[in-house]
Protein backbone atom coordinates (compact mmCIF):
# COMPACT_ATOMS: atom_id res chain seq x y z
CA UNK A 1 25.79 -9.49 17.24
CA UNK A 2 23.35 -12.23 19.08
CA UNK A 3 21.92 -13.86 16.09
CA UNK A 4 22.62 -14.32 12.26
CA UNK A 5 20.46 -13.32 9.04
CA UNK A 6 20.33 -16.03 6.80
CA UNK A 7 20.86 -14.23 3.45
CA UNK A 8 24.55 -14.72 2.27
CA UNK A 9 25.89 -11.09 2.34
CA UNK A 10 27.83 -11.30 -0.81
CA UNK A 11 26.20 -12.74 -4.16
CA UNK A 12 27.82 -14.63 -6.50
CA UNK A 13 29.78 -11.66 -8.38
CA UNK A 14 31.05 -10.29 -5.16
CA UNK A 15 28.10 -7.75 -4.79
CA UNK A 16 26.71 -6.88 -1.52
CA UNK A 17 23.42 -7.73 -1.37
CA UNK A 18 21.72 -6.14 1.62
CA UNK A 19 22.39 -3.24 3.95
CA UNK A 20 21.15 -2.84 7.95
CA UNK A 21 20.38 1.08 7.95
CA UNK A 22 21.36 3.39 11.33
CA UNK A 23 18.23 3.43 13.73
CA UNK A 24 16.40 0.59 11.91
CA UNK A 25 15.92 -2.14 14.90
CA UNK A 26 12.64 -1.70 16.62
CA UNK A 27 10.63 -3.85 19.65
CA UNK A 28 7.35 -4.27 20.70
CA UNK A 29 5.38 -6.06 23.17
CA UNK A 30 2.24 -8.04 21.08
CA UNK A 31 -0.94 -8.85 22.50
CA UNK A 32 -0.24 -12.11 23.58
CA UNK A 33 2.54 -10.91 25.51
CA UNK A 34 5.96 -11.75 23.21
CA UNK A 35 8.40 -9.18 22.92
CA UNK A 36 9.09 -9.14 19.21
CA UNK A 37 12.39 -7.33 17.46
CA UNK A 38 12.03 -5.68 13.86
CA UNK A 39 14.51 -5.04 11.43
CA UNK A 40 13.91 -4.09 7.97
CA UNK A 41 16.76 -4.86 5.42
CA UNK A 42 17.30 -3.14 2.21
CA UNK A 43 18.33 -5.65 -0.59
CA UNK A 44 20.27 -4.05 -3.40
CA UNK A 45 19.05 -4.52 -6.88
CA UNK A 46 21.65 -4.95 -9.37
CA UNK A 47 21.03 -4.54 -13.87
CA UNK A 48 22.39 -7.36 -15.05
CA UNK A 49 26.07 -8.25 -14.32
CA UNK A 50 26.89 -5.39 -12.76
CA UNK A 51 29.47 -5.74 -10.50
CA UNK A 52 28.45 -2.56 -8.50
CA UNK A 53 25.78 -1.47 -6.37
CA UNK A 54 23.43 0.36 -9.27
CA UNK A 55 21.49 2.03 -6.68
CA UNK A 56 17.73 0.39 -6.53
CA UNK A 57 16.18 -1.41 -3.60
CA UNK A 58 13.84 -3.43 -1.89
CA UNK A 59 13.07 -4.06 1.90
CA UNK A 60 12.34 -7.25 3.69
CA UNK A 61 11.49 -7.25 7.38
CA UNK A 62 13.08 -9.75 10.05
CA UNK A 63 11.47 -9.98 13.12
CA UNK A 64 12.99 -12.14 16.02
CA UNK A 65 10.79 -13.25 19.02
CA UNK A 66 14.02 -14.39 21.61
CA UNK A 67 15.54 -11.43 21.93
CA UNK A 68 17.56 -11.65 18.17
CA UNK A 69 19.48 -15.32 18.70
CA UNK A 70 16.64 -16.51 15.70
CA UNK A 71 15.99 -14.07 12.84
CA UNK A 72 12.61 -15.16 10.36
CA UNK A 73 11.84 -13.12 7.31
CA UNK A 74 8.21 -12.05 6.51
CA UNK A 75 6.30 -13.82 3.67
CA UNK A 76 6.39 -10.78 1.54
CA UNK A 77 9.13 -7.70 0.69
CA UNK A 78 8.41 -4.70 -0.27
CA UNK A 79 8.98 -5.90 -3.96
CA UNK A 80 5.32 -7.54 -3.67
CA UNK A 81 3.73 -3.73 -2.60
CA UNK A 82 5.71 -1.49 -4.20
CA UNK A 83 3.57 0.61 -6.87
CA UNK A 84 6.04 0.12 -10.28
CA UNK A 85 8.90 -2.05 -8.86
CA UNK A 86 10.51 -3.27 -11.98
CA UNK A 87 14.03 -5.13 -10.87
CA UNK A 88 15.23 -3.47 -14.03
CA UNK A 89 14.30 0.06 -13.01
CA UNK A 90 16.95 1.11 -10.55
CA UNK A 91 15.07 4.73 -10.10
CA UNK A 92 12.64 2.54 -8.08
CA UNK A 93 13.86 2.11 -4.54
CA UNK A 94 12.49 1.27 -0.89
CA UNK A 95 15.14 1.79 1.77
CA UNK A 96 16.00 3.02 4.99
CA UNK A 97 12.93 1.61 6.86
CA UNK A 98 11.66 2.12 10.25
CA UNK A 99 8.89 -0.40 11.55
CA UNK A 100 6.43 0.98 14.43
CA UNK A 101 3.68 -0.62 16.23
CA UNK A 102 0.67 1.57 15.87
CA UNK A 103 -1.91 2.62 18.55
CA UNK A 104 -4.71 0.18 16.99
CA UNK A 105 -1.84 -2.72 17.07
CA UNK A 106 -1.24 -2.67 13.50
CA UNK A 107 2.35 -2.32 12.15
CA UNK A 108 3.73 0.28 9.70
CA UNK A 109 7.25 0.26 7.77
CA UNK A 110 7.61 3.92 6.86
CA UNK A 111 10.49 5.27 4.36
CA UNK A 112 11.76 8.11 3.10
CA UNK A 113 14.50 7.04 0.90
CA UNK A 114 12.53 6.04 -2.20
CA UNK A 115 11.41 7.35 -5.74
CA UNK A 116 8.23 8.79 -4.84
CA UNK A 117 9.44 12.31 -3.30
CA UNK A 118 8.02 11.81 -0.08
CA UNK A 119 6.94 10.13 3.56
CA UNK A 120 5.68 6.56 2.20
CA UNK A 121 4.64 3.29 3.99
CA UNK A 122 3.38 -0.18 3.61
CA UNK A 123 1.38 -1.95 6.58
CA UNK A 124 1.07 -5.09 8.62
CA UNK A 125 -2.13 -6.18 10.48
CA UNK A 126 -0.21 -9.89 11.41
CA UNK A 127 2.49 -8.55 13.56
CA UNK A 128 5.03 -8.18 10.91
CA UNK A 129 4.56 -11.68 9.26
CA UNK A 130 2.85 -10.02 6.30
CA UNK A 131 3.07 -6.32 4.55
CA UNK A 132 0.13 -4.69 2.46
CA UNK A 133 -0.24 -2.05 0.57
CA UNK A 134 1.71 1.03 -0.39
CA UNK A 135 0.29 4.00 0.27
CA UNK A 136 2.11 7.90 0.52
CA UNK A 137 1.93 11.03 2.60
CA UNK A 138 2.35 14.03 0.10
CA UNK A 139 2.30 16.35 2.49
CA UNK A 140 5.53 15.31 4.26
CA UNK A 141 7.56 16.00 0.65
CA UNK A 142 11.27 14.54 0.84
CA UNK A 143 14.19 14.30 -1.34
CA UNK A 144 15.99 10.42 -1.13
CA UNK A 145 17.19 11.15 2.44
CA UNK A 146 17.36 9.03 5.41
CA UNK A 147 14.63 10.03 8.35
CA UNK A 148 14.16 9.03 11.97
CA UNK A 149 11.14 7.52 13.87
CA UNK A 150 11.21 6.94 17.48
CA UNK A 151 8.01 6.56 20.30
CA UNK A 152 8.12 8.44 23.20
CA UNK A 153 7.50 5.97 26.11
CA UNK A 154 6.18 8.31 28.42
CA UNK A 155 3.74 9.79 26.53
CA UNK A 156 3.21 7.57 23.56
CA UNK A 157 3.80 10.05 21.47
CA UNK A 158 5.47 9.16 17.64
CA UNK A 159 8.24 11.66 16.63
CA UNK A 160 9.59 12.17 13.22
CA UNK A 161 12.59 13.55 11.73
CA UNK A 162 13.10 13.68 8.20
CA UNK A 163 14.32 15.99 5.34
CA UNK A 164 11.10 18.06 3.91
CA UNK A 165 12.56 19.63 0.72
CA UNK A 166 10.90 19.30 -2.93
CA UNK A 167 13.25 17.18 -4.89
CA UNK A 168 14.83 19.37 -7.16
CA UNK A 169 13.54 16.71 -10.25
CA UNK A 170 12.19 13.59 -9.36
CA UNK A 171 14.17 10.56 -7.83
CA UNK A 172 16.60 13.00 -6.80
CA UNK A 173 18.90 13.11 -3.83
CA UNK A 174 18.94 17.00 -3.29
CA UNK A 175 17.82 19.18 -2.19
CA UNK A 176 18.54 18.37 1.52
CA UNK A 177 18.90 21.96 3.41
CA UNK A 178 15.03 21.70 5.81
CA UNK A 179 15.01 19.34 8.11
CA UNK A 180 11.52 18.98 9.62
CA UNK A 181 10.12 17.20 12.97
CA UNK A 182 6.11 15.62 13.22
CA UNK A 183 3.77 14.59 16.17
CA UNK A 184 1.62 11.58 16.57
CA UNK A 185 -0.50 10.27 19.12
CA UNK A 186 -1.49 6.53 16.81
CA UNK A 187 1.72 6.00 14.51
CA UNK A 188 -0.73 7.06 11.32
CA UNK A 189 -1.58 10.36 11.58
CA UNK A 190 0.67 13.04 11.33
């Protein structure tokens, strides 16, 4: 590693407390010129005294301007956007982020590994220092399964990968047999 996180990685019953997710990191060049690292991190949310993982989440972005030695969090997690969060309700989960700099220069953390049963994302119009809003695509349908977003630098183009099956009952982690690809040209529409 280059840099360190701040957050201790173990609380004080011995629980882990966040996770960095496969294909997570992302970079992009801002208008003034900096070269700015993302990398969302899913915080584990725990009922009680629980000493194991119970299985709900929330995401906070880092974002790193020198090439990862310094890591700063954004002002808000997902916790402040999510629609229901409830640190109680362990059905309700945000994890397994990607962050993407749009066409228009605004920022979006898509997910797939949440409650809702699809594609969801929040957005940032401050480079990442801020998130708003929490809005889903219904039409990209996903059981809690991890997906892929990368940008084609050639042609700008956005490609996704996810799983596109109905959960078979909501919140569920099955079924996960159609995996599905997308195409955008702006980072928004699919």
């Amino acid at each position: 590693h280059i840099g360190y996180v701040e957050p201790e990685f173990y609380d004080e019953l011995g629980r882990r407390r966040y996770t960095f997710h496969n294909n997570t990191l992302t970079e992009y060049q801002l208008a003034d010129g900096t070269w700015r690292l993302y990398m969302p991190l899913s915080f584990n949310t725990f009922k009680s005294n629980l000493t194991v993982s119970s299985g709900g989440h929330y995401s906070l972005v880092y974002y790193s301007d020198d090439g990862g030695y310094t890591w700063t969090p954004a002002k808000n997690d997902t916790r402040d956007v999510m629609v229901g969060y409830n640190p109680e309700n362990l059905d309700v989960d945000w994890a397994e982020s990607k962050v993407i700099q749009c066409t228009d220069g605004s920022m979006r953390m898509y997910y797939s590994r949440g409650w809702i049963g699809c594609i969801t994302y929040t957005e940032s119009f401050d480079n990442g220092v801020t998130w708003e809003g929490h809005y889903s695509i219904p039409e990209m349908q996903t059981a809690k399964a991890s997906h892929n977003l990368v940008q084609d630098k050639k042609t700008g183009y956005y490609y996704m990968v996810w799983v596109n099956n109905n959960p078979v009952k909501s919140r569920s982690n099955f079924s996960r047999t159609r995996g599905s690809v997308a195409l955008s040209k702006d980072g928004k529409t699919w």
